[in-house]
N, C-alpha and C. Protein backbone atom coordinates (compact mmCIF):
# COMPACT_ATOMS: atom_id res chain seq x y z
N UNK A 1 -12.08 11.25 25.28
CA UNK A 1 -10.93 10.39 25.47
C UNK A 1 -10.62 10.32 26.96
N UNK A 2 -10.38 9.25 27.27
CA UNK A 2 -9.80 9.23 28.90
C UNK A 2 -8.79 9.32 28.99
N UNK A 3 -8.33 9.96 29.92
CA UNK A 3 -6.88 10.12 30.63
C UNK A 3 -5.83 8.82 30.48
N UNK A 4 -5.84 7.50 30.93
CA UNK A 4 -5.16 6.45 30.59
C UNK A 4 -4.93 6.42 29.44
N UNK A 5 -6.11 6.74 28.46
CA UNK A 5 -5.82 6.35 26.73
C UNK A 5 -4.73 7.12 26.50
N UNK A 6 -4.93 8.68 26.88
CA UNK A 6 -4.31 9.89 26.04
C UNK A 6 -2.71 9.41 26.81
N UNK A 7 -2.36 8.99 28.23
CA UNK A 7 -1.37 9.07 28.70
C UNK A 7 -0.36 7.84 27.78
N UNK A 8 -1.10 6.71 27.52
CA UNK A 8 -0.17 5.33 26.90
C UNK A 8 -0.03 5.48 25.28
N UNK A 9 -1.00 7.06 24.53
CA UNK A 9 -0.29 6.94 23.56
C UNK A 9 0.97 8.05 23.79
N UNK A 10 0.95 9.10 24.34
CA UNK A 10 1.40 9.92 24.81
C UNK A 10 2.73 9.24 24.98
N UNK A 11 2.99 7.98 25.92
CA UNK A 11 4.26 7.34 26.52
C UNK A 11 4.68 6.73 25.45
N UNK A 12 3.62 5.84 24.26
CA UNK A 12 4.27 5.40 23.44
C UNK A 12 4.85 6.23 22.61
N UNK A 13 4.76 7.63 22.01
CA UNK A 13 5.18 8.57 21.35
C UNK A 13 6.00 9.27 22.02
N UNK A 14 6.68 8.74 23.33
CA UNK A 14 7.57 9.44 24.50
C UNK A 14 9.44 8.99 23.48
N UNK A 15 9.37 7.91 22.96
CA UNK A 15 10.79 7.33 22.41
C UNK A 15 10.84 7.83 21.39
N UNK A 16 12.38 8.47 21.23
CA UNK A 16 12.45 9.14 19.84
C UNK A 16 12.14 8.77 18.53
N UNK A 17 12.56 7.21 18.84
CA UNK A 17 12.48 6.26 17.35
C UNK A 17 10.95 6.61 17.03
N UNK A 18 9.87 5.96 17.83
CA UNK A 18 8.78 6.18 17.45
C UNK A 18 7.92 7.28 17.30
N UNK A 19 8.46 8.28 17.72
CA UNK A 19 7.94 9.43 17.30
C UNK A 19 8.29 9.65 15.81
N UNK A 20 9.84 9.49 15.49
CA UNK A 20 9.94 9.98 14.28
C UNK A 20 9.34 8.88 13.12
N UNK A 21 9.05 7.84 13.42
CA UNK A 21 8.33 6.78 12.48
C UNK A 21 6.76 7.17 12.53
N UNK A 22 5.96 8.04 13.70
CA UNK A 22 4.85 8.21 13.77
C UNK A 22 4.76 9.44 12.82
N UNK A 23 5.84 9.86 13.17
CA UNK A 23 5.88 11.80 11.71
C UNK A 23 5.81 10.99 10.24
N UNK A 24 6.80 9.90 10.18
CA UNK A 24 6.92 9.25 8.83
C UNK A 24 5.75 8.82 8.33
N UNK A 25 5.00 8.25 9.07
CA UNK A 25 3.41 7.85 8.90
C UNK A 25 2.36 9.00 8.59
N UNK A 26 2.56 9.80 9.59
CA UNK A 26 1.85 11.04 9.44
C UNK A 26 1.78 11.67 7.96
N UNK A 27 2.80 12.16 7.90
CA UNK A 27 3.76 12.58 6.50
C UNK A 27 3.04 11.91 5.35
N UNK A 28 3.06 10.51 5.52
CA UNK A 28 2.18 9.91 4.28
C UNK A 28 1.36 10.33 3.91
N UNK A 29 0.23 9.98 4.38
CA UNK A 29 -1.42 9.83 4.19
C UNK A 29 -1.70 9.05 4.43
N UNK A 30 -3.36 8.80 3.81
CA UNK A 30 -3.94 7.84 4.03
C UNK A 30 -3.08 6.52 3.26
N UNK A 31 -2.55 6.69 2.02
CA UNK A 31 -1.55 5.79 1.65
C UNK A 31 -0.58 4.82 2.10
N UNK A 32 -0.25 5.62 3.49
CA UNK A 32 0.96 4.84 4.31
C UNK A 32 2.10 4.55 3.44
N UNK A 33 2.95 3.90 4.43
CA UNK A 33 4.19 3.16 3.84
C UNK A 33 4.72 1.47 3.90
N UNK A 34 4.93 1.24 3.26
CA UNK A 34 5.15 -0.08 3.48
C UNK A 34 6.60 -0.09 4.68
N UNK A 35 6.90 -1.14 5.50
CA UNK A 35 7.48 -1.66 6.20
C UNK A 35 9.22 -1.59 5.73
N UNK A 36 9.36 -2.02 4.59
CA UNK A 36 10.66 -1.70 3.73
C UNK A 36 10.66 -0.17 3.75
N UNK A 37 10.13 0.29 3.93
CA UNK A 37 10.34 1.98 3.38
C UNK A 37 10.77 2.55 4.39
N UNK A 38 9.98 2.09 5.80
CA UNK A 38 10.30 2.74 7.17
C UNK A 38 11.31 2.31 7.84
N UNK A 39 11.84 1.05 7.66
CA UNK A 39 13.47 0.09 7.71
C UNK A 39 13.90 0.94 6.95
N UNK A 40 13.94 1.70 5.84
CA UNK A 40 15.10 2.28 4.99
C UNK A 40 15.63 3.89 5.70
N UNK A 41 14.72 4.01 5.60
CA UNK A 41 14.22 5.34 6.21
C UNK A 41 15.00 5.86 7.58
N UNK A 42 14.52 4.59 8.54
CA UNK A 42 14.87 5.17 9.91
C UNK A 42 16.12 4.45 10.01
N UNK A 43 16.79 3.55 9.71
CA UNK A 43 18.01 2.66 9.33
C UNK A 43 18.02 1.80 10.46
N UNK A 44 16.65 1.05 10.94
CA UNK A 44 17.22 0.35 11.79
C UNK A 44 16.85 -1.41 11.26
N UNK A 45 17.26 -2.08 12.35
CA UNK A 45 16.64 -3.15 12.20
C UNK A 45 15.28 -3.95 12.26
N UNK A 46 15.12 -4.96 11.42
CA UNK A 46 13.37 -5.13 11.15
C UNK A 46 13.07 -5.48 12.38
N UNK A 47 13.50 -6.20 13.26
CA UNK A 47 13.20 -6.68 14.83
C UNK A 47 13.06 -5.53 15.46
N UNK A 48 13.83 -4.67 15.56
CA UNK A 48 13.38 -2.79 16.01
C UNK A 48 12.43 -2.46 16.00
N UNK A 49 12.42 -2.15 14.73
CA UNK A 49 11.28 -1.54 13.88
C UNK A 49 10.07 -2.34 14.00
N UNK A 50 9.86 -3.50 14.32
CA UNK A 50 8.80 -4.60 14.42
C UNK A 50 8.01 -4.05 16.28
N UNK A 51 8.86 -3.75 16.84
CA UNK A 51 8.86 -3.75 18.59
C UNK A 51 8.24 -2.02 18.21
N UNK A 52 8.83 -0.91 17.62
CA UNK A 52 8.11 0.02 17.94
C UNK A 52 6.61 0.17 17.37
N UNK A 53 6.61 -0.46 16.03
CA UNK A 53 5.32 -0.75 15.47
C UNK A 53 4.35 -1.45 16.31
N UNK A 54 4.93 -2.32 17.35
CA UNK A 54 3.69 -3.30 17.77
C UNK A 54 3.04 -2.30 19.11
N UNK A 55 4.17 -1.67 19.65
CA UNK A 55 4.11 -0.23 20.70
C UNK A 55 2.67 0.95 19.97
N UNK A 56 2.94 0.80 19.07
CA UNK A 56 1.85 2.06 18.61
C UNK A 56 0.82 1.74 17.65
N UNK A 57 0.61 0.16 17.43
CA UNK A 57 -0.18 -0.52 17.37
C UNK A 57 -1.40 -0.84 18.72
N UNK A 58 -0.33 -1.21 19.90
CA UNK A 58 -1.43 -1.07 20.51
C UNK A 58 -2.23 -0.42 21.21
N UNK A 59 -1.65 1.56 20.86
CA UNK A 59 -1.93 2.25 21.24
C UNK A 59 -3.32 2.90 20.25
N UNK A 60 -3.20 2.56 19.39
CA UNK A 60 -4.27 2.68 18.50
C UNK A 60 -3.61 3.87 17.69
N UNK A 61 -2.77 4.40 17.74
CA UNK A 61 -1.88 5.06 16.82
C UNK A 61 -1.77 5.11 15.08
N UNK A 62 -1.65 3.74 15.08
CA UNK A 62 -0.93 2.74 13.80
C UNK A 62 -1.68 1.97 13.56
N UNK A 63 -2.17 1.69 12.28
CA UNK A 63 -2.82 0.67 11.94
C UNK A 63 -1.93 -0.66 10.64
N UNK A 64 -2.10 -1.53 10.29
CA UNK A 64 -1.09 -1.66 9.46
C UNK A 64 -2.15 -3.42 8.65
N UNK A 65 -1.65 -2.94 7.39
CA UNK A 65 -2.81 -4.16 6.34
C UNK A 65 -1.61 -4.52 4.88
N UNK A 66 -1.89 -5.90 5.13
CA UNK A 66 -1.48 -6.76 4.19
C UNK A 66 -1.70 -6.33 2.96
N UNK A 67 -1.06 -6.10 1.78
CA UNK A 67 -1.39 -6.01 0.50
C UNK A 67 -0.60 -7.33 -0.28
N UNK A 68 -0.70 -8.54 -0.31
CA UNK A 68 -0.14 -9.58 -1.17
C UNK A 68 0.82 -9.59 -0.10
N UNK A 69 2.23 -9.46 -0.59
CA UNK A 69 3.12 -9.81 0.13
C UNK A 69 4.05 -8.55 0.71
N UNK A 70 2.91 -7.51 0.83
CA UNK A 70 3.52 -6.19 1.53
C UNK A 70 2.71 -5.54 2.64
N UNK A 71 3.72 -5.17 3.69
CA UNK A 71 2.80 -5.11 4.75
C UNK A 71 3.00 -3.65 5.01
N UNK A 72 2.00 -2.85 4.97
CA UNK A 72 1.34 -1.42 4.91
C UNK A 72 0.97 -0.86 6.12
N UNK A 73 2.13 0.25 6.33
CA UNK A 73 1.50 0.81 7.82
C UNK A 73 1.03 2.47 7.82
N UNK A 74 0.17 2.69 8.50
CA UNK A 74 -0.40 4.09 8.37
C UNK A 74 -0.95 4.90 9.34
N UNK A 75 -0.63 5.74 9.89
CA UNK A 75 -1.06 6.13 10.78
C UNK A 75 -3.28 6.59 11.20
N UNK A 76 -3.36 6.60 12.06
CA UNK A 76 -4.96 6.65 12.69
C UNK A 76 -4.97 7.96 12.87
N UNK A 77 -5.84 8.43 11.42
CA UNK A 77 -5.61 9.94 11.85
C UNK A 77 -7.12 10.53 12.88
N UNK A 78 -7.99 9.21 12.84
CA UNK A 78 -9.04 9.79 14.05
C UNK A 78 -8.20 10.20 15.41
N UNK A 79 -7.34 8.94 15.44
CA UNK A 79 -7.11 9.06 16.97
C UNK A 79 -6.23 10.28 17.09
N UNK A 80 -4.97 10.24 15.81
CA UNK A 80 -4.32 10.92 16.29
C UNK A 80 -5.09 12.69 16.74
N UNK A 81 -6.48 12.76 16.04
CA UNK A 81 -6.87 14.03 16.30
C UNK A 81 -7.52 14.30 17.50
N UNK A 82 -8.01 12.46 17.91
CA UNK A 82 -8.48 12.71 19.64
C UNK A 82 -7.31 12.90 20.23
N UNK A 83 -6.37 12.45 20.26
CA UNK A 83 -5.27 12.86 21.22
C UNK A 83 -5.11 14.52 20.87
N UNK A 84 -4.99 15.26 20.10
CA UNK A 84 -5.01 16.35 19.84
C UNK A 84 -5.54 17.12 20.59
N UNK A 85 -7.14 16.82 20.08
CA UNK A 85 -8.12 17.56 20.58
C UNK A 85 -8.05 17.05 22.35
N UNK A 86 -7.48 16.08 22.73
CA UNK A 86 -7.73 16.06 24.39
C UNK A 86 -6.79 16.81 24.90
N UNK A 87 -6.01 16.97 24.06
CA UNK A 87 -4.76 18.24 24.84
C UNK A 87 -5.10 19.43 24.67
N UNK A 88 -5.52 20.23 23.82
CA UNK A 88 -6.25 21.39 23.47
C UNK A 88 -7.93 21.76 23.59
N UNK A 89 -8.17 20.78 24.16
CA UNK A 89 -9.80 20.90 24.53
C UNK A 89 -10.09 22.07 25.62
N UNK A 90 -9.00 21.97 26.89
CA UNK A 90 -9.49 23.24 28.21
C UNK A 90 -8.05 23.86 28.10
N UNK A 91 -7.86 24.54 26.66
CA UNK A 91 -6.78 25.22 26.92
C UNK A 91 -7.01 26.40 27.50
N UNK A 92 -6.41 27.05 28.54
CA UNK A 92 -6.67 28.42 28.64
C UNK A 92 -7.99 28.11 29.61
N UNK A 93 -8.50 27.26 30.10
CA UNK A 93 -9.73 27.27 30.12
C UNK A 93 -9.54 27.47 31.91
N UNK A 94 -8.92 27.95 32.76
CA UNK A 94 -8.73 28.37 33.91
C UNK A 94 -7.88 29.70 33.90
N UNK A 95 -7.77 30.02 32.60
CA UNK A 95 -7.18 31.83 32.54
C UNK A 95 -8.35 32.56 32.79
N UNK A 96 -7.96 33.96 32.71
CA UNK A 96 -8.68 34.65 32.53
C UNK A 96 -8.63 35.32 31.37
N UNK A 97 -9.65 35.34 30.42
CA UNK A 97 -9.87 36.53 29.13
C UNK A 97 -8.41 37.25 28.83
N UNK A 98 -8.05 37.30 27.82
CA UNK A 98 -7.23 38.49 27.80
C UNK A 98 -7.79 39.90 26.80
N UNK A 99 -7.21 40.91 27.32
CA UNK A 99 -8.19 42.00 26.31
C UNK A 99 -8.29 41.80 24.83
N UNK A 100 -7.30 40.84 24.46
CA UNK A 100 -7.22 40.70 22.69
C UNK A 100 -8.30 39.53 22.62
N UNK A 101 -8.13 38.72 23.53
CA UNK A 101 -9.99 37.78 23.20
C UNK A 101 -11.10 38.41 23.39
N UNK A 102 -10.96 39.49 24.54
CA UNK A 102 -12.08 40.03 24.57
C UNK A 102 -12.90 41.23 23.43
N UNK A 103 -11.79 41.48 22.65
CA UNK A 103 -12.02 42.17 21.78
C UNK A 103 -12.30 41.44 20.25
N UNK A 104 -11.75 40.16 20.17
CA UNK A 104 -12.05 39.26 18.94
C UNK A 104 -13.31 38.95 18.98
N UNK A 105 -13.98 39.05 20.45
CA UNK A 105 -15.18 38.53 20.59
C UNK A 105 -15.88 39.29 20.55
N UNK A 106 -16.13 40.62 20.41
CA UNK A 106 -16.89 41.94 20.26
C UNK A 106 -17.35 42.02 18.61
């Protein structure tokens, strides 16, 4: 993952609203939620709620698919695990050993 990617989802998950709609997604599954559910949920308005969705849409965050006349949003759990894994990839990785690693590793 590059640095720009990890930083603009990072910023888009910086606003409270959308963080807690990205947990709501999370929370699902692969199932997601429909659009009515996350308006109920977070109590705001659909124009709101439309602006943070399109925010973490184009972060690659969120993905979101038509079912008839319901529109289904769900979170990207690849990405969300590259963003993960790019934060925890060189953890520690300019420490030095500590004796309890060095001993897990024995």
């Amino acid at each position: 993952m590059k640095l720009k990617q990890a930083a603009k989802q990072l910023e888009a998950l910086g606003n409270p609203t959308r963080l807690n709609l990205y947990r709501i997604l999370v929370r699902a599954g692969e199932a997601g939620r429909p659009v009515g559910y996350l308006q109920e949920s977070l109590g705001i308005a659909a124009s709101t709620l439309s602006h943070h969705l399109h925010r973490l849409i184009l972060t690659g965050l969120v993905s979101q698919e038509r079912q008839a006349t319901t529109l289904i949003c769900r979170a990207n759990y690849p990405v969300m695990n590259d963003l993960i894994g790019f934060l925890a990839d060189e953890c520690c990785a300019d420490a030095a050993c500590s004796p309890a690693a060095d001993e897990a590793a024995a």
